[in-house]
N, C-alpha and C. Protein backbone atom coordinates (compact mmCIF):
# COMPACT_ATOMS: atom_id res chain seq x y z
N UNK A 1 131.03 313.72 18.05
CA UNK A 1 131.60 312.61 18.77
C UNK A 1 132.92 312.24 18.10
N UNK A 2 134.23 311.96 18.90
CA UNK A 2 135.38 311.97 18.24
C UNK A 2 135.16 310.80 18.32
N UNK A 3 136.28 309.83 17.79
CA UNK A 3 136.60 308.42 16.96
C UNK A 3 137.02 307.83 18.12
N UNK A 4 138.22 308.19 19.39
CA UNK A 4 138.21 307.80 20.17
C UNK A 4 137.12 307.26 21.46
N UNK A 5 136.21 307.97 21.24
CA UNK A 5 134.78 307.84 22.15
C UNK A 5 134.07 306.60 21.47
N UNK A 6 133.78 306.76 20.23
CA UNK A 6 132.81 305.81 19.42
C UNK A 6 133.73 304.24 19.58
N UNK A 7 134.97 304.52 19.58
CA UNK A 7 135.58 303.18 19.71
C UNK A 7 135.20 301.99 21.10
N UNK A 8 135.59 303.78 22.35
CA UNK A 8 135.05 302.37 23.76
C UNK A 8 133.98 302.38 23.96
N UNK A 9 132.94 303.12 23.05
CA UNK A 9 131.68 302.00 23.21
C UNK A 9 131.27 300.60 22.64
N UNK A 10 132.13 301.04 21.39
CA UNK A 10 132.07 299.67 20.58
C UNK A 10 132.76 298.66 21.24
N UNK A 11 133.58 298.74 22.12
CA UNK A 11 134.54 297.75 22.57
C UNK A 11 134.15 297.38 23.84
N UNK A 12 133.06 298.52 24.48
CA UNK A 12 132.33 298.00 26.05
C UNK A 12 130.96 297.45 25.67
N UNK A 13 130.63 297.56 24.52
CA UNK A 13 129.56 296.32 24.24
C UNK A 13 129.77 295.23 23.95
N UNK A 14 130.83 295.42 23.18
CA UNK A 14 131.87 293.83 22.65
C UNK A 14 132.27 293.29 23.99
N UNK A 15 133.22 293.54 24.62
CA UNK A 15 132.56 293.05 26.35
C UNK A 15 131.87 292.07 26.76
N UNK A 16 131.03 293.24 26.96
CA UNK A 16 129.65 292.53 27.40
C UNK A 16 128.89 291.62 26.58
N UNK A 17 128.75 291.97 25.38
CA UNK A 17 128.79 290.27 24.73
C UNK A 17 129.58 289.43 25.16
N UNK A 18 130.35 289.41 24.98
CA UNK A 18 131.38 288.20 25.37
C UNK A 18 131.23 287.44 26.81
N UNK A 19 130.67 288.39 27.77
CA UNK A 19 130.68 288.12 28.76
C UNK A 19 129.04 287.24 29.47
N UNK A 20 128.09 287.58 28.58
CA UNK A 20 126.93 286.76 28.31
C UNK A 20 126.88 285.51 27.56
N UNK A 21 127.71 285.48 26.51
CA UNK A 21 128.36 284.33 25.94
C UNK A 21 128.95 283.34 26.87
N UNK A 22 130.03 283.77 27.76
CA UNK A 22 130.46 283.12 28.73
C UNK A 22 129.52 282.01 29.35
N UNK A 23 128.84 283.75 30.12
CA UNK A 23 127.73 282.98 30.80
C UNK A 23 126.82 281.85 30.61
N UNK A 24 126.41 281.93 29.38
CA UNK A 24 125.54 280.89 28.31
C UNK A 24 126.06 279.65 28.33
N UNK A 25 127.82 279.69 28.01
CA UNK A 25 128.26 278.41 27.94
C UNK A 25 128.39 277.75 29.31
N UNK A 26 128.43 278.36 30.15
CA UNK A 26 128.41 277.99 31.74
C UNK A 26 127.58 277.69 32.25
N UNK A 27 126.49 277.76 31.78
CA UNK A 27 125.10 277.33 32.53
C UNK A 27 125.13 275.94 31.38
N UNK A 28 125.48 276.09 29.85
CA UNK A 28 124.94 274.65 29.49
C UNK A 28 125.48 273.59 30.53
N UNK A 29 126.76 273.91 30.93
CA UNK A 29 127.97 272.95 31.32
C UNK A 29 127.47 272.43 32.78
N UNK A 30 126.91 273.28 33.25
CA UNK A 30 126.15 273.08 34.87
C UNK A 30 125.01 272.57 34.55
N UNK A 31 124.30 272.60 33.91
CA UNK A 31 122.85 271.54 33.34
C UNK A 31 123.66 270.26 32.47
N UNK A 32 124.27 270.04 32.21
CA UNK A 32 125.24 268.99 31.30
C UNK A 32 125.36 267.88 32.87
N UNK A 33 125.90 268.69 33.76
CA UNK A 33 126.67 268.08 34.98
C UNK A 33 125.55 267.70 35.85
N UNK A 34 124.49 268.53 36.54
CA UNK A 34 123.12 268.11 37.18
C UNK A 34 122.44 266.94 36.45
N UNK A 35 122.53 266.79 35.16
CA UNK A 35 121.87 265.72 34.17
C UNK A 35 123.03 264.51 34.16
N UNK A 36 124.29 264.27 34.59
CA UNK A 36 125.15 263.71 34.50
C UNK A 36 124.98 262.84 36.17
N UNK A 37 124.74 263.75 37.06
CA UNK A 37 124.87 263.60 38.63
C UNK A 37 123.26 262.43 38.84
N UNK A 38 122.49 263.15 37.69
CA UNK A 38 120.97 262.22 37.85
C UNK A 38 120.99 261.16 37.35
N UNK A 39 121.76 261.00 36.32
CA UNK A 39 122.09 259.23 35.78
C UNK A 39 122.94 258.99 36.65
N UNK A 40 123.80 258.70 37.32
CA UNK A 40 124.53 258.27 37.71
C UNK A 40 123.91 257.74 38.96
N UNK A 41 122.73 258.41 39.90
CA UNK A 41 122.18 258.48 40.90
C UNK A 41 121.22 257.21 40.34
N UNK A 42 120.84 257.23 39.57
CA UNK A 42 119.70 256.08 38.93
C UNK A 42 120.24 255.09 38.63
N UNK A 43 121.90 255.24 37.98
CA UNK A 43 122.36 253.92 37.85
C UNK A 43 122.66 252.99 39.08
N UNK A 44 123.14 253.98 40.15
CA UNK A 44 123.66 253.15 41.39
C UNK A 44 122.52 252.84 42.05
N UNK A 45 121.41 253.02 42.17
CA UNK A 45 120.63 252.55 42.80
C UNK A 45 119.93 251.34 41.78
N UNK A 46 119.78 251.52 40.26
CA UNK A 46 119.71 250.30 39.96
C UNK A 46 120.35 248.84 40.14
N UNK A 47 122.05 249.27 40.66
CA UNK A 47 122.61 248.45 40.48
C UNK A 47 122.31 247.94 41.95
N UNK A 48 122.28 248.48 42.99
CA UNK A 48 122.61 248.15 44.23
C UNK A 48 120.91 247.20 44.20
N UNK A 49 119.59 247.36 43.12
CA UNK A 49 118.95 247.07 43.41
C UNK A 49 118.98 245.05 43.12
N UNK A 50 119.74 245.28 41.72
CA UNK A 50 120.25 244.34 41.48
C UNK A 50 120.81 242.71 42.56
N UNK A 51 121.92 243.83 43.03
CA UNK A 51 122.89 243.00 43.69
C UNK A 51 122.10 242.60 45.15
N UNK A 52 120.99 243.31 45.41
CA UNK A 52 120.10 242.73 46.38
C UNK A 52 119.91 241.20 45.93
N UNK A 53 118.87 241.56 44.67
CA UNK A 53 118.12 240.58 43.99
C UNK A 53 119.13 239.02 44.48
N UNK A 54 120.25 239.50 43.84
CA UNK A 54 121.69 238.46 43.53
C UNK A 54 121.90 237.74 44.98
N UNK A 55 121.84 238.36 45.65
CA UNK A 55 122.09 237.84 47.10
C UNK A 55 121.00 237.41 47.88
N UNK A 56 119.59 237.78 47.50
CA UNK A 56 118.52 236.91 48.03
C UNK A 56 118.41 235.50 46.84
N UNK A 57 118.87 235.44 45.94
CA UNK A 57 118.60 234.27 45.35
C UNK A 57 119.81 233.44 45.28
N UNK A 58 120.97 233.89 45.88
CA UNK A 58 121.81 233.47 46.18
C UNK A 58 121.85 232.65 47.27
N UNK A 59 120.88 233.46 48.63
CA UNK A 59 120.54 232.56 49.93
C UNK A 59 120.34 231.92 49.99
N UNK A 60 118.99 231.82 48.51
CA UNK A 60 117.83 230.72 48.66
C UNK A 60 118.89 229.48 48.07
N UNK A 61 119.65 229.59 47.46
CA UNK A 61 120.38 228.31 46.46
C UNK A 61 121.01 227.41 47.46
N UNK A 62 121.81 228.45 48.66
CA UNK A 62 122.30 228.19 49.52
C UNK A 62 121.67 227.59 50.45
N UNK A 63 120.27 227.62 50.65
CA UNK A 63 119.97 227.03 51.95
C UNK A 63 119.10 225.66 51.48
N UNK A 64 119.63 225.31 49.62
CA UNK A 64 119.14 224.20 49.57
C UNK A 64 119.81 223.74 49.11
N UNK A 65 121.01 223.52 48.73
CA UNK A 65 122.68 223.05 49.06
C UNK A 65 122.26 222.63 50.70
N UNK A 66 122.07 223.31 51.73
CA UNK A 66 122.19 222.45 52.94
C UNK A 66 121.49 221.97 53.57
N UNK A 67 120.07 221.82 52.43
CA UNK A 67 118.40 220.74 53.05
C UNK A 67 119.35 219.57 52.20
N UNK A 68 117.94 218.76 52.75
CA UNK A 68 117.72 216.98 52.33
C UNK A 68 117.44 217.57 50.77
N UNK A 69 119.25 216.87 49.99
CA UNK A 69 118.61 217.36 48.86
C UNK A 69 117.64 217.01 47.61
N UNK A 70 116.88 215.72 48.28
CA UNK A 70 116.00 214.60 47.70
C UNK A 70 115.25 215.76 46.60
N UNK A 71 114.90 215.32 45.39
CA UNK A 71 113.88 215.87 44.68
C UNK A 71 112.46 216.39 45.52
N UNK A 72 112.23 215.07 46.14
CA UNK A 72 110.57 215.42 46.70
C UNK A 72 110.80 216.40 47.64
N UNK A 73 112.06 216.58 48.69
CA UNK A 73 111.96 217.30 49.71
C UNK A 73 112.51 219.13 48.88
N UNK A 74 113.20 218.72 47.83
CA UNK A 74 113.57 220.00 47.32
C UNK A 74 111.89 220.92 46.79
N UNK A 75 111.31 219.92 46.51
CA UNK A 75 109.92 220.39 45.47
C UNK A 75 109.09 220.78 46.66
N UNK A 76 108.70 220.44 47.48
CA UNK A 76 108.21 220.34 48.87
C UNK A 76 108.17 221.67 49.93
N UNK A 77 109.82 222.00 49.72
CA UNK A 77 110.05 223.06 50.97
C UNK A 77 110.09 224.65 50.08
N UNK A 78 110.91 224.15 48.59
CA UNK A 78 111.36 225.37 48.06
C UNK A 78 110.43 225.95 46.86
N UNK A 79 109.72 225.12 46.09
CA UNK A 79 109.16 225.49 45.02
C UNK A 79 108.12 226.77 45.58
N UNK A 80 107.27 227.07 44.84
CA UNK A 80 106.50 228.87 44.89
C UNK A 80 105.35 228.15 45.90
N UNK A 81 105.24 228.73 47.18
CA UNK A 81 104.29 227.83 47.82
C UNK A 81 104.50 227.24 48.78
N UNK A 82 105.48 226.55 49.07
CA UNK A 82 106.28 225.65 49.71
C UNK A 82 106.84 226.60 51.14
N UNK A 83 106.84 225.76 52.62
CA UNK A 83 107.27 226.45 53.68
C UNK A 83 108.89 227.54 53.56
N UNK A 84 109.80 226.92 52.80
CA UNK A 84 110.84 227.41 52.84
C UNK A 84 110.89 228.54 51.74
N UNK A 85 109.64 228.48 51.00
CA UNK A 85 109.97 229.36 49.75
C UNK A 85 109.21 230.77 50.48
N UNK A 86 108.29 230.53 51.01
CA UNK A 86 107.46 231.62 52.11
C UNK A 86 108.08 232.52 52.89
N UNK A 87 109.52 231.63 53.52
CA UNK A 87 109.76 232.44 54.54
C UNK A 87 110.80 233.36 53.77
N UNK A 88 111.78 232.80 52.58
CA UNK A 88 112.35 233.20 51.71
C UNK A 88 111.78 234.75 51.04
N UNK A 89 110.48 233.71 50.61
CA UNK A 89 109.38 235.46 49.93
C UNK A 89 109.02 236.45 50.79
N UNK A 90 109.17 236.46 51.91
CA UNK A 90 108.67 237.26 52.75
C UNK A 90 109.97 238.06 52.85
N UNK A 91 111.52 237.87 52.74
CA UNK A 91 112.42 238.69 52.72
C UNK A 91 112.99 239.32 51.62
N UNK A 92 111.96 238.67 50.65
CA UNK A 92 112.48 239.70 48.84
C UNK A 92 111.49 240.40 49.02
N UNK A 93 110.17 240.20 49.79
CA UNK A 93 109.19 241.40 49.82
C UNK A 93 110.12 242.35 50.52
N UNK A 94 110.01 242.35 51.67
CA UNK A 94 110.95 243.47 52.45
C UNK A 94 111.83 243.96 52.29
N UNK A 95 112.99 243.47 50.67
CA UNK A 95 114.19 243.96 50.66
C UNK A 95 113.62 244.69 49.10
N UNK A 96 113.70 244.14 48.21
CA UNK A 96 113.19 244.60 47.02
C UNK A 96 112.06 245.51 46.76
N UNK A 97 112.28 246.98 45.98
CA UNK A 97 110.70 247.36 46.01
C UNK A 97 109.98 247.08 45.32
N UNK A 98 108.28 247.36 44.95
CA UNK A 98 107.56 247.26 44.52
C UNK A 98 107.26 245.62 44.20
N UNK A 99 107.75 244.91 45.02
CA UNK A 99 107.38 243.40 45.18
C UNK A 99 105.86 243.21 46.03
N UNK A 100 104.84 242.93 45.36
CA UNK A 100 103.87 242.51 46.54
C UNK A 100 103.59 240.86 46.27
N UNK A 101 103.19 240.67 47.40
CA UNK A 101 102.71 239.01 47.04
C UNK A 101 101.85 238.50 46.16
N UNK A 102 101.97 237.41 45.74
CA UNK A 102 100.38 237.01 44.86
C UNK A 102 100.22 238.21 43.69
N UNK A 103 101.07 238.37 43.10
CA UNK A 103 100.85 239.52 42.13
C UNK A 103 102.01 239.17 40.93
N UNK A 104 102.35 239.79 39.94
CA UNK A 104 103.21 239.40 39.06
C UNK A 104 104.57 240.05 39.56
N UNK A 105 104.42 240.29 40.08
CA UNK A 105 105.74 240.46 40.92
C UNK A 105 106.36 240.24 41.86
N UNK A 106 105.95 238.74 42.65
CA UNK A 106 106.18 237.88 43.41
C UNK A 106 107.23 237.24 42.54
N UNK A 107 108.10 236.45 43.39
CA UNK A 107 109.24 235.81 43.15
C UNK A 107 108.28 234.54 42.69
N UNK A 108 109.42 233.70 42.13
CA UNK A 108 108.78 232.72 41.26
C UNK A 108 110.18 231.32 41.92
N UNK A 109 109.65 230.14 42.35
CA UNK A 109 110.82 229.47 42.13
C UNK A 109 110.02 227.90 42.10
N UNK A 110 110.91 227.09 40.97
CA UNK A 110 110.39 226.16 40.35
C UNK A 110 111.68 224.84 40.33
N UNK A 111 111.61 223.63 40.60
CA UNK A 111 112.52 222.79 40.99
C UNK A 111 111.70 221.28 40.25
N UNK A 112 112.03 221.46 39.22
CA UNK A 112 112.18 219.91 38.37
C UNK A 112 112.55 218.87 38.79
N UNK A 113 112.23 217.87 38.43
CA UNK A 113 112.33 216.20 38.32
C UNK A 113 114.31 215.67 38.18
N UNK A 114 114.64 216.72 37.78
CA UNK A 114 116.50 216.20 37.84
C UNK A 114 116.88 217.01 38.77
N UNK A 115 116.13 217.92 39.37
CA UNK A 115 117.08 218.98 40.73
C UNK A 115 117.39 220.26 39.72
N UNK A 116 116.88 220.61 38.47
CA UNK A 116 117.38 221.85 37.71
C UNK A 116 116.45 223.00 38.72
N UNK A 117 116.70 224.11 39.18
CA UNK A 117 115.97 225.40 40.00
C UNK A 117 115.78 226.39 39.00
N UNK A 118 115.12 226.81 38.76
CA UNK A 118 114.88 228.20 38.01
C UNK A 118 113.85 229.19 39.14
N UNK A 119 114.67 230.24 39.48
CA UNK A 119 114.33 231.36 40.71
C UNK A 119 113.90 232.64 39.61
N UNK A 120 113.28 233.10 39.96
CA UNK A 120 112.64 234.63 39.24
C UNK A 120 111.99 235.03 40.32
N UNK A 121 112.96 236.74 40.15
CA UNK A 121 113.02 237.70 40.86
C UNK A 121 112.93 238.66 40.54
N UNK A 122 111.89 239.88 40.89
CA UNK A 122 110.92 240.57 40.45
C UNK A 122 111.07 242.26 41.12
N UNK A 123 111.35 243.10 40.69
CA UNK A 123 111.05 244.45 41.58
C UNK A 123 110.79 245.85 40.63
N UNK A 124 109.80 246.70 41.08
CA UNK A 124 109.55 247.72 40.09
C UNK A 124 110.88 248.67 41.52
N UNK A 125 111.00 249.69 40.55
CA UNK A 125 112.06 251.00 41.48
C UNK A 125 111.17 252.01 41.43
N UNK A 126 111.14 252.45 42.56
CA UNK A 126 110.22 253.82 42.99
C UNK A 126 110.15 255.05 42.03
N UNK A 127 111.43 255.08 41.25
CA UNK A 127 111.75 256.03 40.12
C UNK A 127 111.30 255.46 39.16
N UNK A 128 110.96 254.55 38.54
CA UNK A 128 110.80 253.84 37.44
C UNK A 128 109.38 253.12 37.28
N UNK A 129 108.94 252.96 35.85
CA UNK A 129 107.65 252.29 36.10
C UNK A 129 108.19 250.84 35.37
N UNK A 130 109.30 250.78 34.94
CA UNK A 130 109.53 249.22 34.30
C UNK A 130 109.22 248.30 35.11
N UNK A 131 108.96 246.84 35.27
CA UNK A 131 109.68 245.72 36.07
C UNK A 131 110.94 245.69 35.23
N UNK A 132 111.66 245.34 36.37
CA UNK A 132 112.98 244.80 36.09
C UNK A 132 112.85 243.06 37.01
N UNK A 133 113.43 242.45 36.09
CA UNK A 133 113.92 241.23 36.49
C UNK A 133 114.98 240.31 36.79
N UNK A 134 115.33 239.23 37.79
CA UNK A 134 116.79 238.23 37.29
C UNK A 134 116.22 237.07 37.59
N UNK A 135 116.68 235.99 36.81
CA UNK A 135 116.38 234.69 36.53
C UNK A 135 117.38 233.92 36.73
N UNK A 136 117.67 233.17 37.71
CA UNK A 136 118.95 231.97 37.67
C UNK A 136 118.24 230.33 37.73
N UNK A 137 119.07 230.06 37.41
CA UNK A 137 119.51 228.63 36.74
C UNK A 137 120.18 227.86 37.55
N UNK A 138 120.04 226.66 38.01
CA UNK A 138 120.83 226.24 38.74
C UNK A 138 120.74 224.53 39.23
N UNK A 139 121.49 223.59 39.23
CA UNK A 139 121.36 222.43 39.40
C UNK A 139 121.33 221.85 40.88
N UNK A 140 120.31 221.24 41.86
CA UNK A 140 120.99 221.08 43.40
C UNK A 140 121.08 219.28 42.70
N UNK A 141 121.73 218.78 43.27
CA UNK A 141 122.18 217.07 43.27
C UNK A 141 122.73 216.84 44.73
C-alpha cells in the first residue's frame, strides 16, 4: 500500500468524524430549542391564566363600586355565599381551570366592617398539579 492511498483513508474517516460530530451538535441544538418552545408554551398559558384571574376579580371590585355601597349591603350581596358572589363564582368556575365549587379551590371573597375586600382566586392548570393563586386587597367606601 503506497503512502498516498493510506493518507485518503485517513482523511475519509477524519471526514466522517467530523461530520457525525456535526451532527451531534445539531441535534443537541434542536432538543435545546423543542425544550425552549415547551417553556415558553407553559409560560404563556400561565400567564394568560393569570390575567383571566385579574379580570374576573377585577369585575367583581367593579360591580361593587356600582352597588349600594353600605357595609351591610356590601357583606350581604358579595361576601362567599352571598347572591352576587354566586353569580360571580359561577363565571371563575367556567373561565379558570380546575376550579370546582365548595372545594379548596373555590374563590373566596370576604368584606369587613370598614369596606376592606380581600378576593382569593384559585385555579389548578391542566399541565400542572400546583394550585396557583391571586389575592387582592381592596377598600369599597
Amino acid at each position: 500500500m503506497t503512502s498516498s492511498t493510506r493518507n485518503k483513508r485517513w482523511s475519509s474517516g477524519f471526514v466522517l468524524l467530523e461530520a457525525l460530530i456535526a451532527i451531534l451538535i445539531f441535534s443537541i441544538g434542536v432538543v435545546g430549542l423543542v425544550g425552549l418552545q415547551a417553556m415558553s408554551a407553559k409560560n404563556s398559558t400561565a400567564a394568560r391564566y393569570r390575567s383571566e384571574a385579574e379580570l374576573l376579580v377585577n369585575q367583581l371590585i367593579g360591580k361593587m363600586w356600582v352597588s349600594d355601597r353600605t357595609i351591610a349591603t356590601l357583606q350581604s350581596n358579595f361576601n362567599t355565599g352571598g347572591s352576587a358572589y354566586n353569580t360571580w363564582s359561577s363565571s371563575v368556575t367556567s373561565t379558570l381551570p380546575g376550579v370546582v365549587a365548595s372545594t379548596a379551590t373555590a374563590p373566596t371573597v370576604t368584606v369587613d366592617a370598614a369596606g376592606v375586600v380581600t378576593i382569593a382566586v384559585y385555579w389548578i392548570a391542566p399541565s400542572d398539579a400546583t394550585q396557583h393563586s391571586l389575592t387582592t386587597v381592596t377598600q369599597i367606601r
